[in-house]
Protein backbone atom coordinates (compact mmCIF):
# COMPACT_ATOMS: atom_id res chain seq x y z
CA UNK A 1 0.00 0.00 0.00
CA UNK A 2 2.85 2.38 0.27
CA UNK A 3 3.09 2.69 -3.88
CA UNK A 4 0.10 5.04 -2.90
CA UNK A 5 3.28 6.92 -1.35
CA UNK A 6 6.11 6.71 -3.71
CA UNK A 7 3.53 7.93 -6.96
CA UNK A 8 3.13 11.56 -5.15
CA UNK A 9 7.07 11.33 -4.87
CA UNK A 10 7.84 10.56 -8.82
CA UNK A 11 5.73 13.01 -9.31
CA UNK A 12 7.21 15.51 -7.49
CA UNK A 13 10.45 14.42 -8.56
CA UNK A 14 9.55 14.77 -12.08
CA UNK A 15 7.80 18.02 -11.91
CA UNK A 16 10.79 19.98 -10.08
CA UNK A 17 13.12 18.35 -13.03
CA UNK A 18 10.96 19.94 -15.43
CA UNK A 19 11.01 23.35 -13.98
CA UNK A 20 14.64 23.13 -12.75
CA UNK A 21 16.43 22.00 -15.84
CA UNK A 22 16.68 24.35 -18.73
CA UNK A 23 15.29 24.44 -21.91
CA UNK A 24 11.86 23.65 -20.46
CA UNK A 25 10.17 25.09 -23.35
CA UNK A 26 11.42 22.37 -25.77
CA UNK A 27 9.35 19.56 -23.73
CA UNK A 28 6.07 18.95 -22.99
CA UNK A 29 5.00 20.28 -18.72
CA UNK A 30 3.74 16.98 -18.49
CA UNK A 31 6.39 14.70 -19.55
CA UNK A 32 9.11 14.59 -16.92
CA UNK A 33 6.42 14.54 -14.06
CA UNK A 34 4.70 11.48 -15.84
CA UNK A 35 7.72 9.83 -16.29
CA UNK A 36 9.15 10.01 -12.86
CA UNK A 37 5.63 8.87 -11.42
CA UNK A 38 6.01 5.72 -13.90
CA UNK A 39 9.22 5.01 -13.07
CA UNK A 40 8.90 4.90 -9.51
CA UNK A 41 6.20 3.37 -9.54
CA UNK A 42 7.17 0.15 -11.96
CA UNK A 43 10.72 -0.15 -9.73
CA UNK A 44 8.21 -0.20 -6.60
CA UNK A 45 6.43 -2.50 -8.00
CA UNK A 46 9.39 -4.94 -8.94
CA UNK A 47 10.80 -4.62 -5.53
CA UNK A 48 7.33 -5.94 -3.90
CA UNK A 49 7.66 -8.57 -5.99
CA UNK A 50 11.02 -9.73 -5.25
CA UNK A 51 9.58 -9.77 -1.73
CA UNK A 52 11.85 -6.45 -0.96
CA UNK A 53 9.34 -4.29 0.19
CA UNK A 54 10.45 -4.45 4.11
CA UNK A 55 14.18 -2.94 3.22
CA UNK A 56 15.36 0.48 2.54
CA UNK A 57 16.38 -0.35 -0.79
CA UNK A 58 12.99 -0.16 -2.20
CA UNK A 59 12.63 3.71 -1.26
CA UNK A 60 16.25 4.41 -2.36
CA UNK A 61 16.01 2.87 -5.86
CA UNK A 62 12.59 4.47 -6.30
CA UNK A 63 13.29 8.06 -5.99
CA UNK A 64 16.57 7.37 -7.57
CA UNK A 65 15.24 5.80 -10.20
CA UNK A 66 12.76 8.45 -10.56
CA UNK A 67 15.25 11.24 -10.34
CA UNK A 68 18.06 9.71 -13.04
CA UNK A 69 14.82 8.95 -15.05
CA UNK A 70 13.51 12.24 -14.84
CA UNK A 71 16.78 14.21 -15.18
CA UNK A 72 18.38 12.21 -17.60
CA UNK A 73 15.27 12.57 -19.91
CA UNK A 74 15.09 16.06 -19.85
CA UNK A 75 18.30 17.03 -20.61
CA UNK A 76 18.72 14.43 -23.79
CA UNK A 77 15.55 15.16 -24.89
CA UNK A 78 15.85 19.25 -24.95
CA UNK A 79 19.06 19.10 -26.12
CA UNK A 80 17.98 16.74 -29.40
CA UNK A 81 15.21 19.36 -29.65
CA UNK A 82 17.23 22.38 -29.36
CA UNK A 83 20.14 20.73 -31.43
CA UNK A 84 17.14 19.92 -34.44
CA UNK A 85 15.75 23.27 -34.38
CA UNK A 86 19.16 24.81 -35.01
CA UNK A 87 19.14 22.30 -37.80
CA UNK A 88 16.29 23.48 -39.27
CA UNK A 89 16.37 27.35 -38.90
CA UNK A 90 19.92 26.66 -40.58
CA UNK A 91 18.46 25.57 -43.77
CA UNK A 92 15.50 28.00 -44.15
């Protein structure tokens, strides 16, 4: 029952990615925040299953999970989309 915990936490993870790293423009608001909550959520969920879910480890590989997801993400991702558009306003 604590994934009912850890979702509010990707999510928060993800959202302050998205406003923290730069070139927030170039992505969507609500990618980073969706994609933290996933992440944490599916590593929670594989930890419960490997019968983890009493250790620390669990919480610690969920918001880090979340976090390297999130961060990781947004920086590829805007600079591809950054890197393109210079492409593009090159040619025209």
């Amino acid at each position: 029952m604590l994934l009912a915990v850890i979702i509010p936490i990707g999510l928060v993870i993800g959202a302050t990615a998205h406003q923290l790293l730069p070139k927030a423009e170039l992505r969507g608001s609500l990618l980073l925040p969706f994609l933290g909550t996933a992440v944490a959520a599916v590593i929670w969920t594989l930890f419960s299953w490997l019968g983890l879910e009493e250790s620390g480890w669990i919480w610690f590989a969920s918001i880090l999970g979340s976090l390297l997801a999130s961060v990781l993400t947004g920086i590829l991702l805007s600079t591809a989309r950054d890197r393109k558009n210079r492409e593009k306003l090159a040619t025209v």
